[in-house]
PDB file of N, CA and C in Angstrom:
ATOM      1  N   UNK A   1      10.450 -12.291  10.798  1.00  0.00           N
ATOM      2  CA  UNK A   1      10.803 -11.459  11.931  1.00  0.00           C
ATOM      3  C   UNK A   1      10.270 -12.109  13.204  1.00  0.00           C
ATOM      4  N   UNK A   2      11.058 -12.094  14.399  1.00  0.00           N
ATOM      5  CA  UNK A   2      10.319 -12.804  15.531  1.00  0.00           C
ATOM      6  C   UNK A   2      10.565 -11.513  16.544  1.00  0.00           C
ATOM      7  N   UNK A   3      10.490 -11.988  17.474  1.00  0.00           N
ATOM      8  CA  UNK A   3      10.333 -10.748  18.420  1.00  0.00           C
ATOM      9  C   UNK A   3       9.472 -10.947  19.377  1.00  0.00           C
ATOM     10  N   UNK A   4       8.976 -10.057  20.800  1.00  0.00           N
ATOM     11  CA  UNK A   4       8.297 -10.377  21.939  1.00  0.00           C
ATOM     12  C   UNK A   4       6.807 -10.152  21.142  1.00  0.00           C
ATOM     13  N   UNK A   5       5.830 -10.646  20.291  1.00  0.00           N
ATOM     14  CA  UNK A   5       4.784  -9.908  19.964  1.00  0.00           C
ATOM     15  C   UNK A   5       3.634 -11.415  20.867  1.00  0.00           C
ATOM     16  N   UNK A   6       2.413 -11.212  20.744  1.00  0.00           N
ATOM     17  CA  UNK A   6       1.813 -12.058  21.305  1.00  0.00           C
ATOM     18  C   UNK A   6       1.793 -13.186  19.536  1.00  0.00           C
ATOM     19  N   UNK A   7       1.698 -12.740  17.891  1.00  0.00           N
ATOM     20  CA  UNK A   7       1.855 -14.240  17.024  1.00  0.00           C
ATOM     21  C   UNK A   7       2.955 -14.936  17.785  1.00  0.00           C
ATOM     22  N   UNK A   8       4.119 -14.734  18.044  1.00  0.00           N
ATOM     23  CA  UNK A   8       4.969 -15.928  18.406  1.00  0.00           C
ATOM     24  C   UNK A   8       4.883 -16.024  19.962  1.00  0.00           C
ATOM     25  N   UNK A   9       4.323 -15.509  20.596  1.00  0.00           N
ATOM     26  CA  UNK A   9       4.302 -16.170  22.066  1.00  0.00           C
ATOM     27  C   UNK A   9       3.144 -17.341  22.422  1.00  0.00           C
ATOM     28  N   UNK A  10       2.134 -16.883  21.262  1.00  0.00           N
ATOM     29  CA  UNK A  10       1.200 -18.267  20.812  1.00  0.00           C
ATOM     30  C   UNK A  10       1.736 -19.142  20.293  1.00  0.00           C
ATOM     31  N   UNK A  11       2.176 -19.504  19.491  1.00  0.00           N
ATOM     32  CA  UNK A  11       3.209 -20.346  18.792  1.00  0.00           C
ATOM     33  C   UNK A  11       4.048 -21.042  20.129  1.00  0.00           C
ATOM     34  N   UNK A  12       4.939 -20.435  20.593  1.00  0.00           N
ATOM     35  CA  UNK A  12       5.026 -20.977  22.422  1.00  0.00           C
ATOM     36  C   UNK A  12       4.316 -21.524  23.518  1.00  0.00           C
ATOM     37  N   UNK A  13       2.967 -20.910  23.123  1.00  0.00           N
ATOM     38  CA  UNK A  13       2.160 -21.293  24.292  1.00  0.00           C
ATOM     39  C   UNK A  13       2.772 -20.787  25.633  1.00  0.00           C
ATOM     40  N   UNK A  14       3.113 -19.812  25.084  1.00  0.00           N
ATOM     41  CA  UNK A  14       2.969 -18.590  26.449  1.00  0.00           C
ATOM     42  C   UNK A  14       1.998 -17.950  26.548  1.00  0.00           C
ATOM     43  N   UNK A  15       0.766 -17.543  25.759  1.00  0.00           N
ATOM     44  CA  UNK A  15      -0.189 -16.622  25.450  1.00  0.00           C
ATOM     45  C   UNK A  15      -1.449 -17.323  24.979  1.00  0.00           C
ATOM     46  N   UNK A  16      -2.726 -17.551  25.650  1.00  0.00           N
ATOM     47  CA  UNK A  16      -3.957 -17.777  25.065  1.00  0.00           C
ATOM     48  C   UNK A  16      -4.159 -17.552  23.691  1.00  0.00           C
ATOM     49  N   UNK A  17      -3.909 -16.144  23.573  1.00  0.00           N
ATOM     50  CA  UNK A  17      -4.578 -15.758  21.883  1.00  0.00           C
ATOM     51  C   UNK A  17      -3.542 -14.864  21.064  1.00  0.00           C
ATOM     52  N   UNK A  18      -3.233 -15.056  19.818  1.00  0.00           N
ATOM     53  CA  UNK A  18      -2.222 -14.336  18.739  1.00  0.00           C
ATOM     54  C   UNK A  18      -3.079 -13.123  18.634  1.00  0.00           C
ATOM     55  N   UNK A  19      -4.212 -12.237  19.105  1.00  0.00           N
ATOM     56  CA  UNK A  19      -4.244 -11.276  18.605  1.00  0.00           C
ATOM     57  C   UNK A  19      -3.733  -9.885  19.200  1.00  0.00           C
ATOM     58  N   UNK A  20      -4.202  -9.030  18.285  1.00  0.00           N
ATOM     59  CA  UNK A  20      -3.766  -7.487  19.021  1.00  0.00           C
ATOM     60  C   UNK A  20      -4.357  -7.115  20.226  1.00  0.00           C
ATOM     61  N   UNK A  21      -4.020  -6.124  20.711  1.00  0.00           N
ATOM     62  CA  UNK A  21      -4.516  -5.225  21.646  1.00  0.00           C
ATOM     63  C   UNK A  21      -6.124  -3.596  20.762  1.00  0.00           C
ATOM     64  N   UNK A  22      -5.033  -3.957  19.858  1.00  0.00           N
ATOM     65  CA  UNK A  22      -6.018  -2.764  18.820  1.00  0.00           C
ATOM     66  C   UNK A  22      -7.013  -4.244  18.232  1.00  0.00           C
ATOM     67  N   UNK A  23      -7.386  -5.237  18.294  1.00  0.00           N
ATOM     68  CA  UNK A  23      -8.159  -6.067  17.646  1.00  0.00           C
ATOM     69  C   UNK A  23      -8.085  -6.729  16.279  1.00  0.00           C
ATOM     70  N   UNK A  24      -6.298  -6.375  16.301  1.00  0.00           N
ATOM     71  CA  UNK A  24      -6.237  -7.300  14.695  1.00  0.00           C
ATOM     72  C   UNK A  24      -5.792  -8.656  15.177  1.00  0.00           C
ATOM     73  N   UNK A  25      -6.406  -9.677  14.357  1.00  0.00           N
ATOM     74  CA  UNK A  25      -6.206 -11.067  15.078  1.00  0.00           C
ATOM     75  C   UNK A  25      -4.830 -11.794  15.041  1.00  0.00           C
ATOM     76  N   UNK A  26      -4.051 -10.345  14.195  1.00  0.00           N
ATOM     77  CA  UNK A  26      -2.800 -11.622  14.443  1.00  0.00           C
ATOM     78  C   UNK A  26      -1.642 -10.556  14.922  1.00  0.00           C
ATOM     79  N   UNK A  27      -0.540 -10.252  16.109  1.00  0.00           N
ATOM     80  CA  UNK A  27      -0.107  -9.359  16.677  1.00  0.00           C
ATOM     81  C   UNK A  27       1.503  -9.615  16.148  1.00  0.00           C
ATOM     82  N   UNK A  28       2.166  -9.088  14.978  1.00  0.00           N
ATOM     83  CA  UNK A  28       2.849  -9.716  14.536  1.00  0.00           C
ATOM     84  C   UNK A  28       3.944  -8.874  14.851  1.00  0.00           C
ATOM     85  N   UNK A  29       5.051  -8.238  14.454  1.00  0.00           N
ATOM     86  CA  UNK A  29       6.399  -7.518  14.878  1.00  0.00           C
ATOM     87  C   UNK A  29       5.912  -6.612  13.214  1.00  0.00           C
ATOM     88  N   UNK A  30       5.541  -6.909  12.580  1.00  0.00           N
ATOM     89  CA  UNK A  30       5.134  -6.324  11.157  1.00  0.00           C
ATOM     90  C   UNK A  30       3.978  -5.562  11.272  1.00  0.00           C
ATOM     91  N   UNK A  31       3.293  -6.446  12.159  1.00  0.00           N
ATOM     92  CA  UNK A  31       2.024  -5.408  12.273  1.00  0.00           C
ATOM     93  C   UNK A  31       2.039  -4.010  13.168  1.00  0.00           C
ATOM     94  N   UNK A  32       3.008  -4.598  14.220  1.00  0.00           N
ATOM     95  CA  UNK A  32       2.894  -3.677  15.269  1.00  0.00           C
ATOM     96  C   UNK A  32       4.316  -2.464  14.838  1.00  0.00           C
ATOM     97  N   UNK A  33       5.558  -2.933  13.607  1.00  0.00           N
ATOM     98  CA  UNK A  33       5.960  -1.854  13.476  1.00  0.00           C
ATOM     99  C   UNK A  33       4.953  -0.761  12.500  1.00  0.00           C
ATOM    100  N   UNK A  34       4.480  -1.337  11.278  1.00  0.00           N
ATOM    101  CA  UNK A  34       3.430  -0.760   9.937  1.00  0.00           C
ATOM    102  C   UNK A  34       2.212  -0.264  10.371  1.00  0.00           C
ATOM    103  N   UNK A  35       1.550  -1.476  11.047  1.00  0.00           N
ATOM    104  CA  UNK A  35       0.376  -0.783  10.853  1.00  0.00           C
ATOM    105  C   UNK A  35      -0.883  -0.500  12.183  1.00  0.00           C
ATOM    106  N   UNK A  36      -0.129  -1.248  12.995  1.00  0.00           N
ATOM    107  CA  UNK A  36      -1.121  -1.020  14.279  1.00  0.00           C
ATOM    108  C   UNK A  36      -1.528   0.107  14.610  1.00  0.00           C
ATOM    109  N   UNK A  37      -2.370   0.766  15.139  1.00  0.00           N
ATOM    110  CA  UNK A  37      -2.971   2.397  15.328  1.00  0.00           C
ATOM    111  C   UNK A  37      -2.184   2.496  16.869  1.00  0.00           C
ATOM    112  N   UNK A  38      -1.979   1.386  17.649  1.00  0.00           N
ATOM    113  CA  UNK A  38      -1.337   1.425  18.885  1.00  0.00           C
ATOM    114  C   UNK A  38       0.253   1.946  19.073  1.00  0.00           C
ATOM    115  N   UNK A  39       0.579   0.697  18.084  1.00  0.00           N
ATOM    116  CA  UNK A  39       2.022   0.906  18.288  1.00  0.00           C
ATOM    117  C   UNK A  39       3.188   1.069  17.025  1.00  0.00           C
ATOM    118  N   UNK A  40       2.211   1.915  15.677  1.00  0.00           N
ATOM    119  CA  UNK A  40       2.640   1.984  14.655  1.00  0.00           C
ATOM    120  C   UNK A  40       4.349   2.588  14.660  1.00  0.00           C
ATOM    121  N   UNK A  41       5.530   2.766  14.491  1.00  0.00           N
ATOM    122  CA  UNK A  41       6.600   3.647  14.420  1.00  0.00           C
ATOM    123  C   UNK A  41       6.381   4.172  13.189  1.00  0.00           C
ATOM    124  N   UNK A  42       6.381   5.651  13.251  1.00  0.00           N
ATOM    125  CA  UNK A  42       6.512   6.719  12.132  1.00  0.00           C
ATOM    126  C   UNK A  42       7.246   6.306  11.187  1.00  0.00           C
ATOM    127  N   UNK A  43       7.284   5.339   9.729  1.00  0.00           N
ATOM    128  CA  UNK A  43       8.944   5.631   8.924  1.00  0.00           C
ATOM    129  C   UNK A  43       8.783   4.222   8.998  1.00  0.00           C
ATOM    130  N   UNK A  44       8.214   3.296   9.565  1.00  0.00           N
ATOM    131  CA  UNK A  44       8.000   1.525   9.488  1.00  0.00           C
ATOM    132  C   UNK A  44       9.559   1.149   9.901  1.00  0.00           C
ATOM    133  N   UNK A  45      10.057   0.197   9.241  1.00  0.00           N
ATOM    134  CA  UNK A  45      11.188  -0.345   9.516  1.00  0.00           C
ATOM    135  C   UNK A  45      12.123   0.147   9.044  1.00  0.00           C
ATOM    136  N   UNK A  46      12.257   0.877   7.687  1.00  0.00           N
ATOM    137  CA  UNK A  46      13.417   1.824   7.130  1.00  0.00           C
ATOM    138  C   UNK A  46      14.176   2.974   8.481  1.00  0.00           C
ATOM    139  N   UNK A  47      12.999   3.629   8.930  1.00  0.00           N
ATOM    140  CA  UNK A  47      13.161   4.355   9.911  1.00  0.00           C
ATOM    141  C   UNK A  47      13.775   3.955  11.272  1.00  0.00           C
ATOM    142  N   UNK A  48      13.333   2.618  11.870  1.00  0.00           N
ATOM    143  CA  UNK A  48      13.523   1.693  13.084  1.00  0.00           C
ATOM    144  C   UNK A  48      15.032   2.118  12.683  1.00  0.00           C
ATOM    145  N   UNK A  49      15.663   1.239  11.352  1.00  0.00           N
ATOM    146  CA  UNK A  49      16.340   1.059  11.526  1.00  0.00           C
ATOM    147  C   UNK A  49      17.858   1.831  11.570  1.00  0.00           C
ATOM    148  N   UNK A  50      17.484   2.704  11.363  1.00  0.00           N
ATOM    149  CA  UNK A  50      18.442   4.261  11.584  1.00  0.00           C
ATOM    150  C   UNK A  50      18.906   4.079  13.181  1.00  0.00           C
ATOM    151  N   UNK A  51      18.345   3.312  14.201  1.00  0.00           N
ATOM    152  CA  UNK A  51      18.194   3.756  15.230  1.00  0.00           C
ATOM    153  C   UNK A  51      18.537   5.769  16.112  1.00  0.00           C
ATOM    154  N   UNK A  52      17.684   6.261  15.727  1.00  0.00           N
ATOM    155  CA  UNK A  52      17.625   7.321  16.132  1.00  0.00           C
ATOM    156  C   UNK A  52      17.373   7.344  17.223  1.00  0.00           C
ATOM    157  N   UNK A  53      17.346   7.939  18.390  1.00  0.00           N
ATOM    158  CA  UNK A  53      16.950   8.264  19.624  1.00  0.00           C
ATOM    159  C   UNK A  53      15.713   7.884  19.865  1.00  0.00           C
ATOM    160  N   UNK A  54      14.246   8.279  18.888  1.00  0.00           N
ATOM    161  CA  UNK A  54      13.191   8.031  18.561  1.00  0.00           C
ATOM    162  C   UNK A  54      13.153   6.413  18.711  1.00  0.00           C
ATOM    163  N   UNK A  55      13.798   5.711  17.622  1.00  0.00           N
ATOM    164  CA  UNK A  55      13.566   4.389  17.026  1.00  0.00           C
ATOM    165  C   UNK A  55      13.834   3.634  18.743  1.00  0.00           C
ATOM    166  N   UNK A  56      15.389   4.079  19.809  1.00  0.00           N
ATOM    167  CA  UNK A  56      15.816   3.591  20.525  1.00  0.00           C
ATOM    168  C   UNK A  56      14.224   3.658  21.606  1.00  0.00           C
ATOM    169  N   UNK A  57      13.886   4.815  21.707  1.00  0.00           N
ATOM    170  CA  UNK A  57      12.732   4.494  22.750  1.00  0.00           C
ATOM    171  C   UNK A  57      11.256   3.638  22.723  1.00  0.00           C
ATOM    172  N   UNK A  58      11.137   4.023  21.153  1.00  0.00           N
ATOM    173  CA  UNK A  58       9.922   2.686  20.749  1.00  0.00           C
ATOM    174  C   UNK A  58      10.498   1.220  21.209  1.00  0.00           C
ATOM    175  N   UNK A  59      11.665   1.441  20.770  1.00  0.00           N
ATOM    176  CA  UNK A  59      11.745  -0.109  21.107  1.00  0.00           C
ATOM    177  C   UNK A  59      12.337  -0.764  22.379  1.00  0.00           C
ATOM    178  N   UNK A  60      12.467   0.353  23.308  1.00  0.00           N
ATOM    179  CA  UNK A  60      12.830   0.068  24.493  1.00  0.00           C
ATOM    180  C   UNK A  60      11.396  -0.003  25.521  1.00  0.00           C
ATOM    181  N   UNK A  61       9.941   0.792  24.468  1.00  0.00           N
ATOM    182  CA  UNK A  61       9.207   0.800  25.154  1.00  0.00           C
ATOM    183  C   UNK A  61       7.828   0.230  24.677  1.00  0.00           C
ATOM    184  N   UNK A  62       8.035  -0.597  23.648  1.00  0.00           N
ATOM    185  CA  UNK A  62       6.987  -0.827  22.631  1.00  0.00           C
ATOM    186  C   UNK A  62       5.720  -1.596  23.687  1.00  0.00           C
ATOM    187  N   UNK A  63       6.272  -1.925  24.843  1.00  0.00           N
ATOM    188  CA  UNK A  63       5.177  -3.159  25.498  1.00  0.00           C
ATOM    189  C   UNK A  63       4.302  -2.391  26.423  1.00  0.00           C
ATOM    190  N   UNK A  64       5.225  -1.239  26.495  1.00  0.00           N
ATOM    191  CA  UNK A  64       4.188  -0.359  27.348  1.00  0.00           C
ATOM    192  C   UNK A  64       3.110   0.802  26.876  1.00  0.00           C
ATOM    193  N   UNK A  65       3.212   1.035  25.547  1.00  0.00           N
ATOM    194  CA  UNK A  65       2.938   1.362  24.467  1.00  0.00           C
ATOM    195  C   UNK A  65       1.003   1.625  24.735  1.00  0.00           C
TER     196      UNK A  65
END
């Protein structure tokens, strides 16, 4: 999975450090749908992917999160 997270913007060298904001060291699109305490979505990716109204605003707003 790729996506705007800070693991692949390190990988770019757009970003000093791959970790979280919640302090897990690696800020992945997996982590931040499952398991982050920040920016967990209710329902993980099964759910995302329904796009419900819900799913549409997490992910329109996940950075501001």
């Amino acid at each position: 999975m790729h996506g705007r997270c800070n693991d692949m913007l390190y990988k770019w060298s757009a970003v000093a450090n791959p970790s979280c904001a919640c302090g897990h060291p690696s800020e992945t699109i997996k982590h931040m749908v499952n398991d982050c305490p920040l920016t967990k979505f209710q329902g993980g990716f099964e759910a995302l992917h329904q796009t419900s109204p819900e799913a549409i605003h997490w992910i329109s707003n996940i950075k501001d999160l």
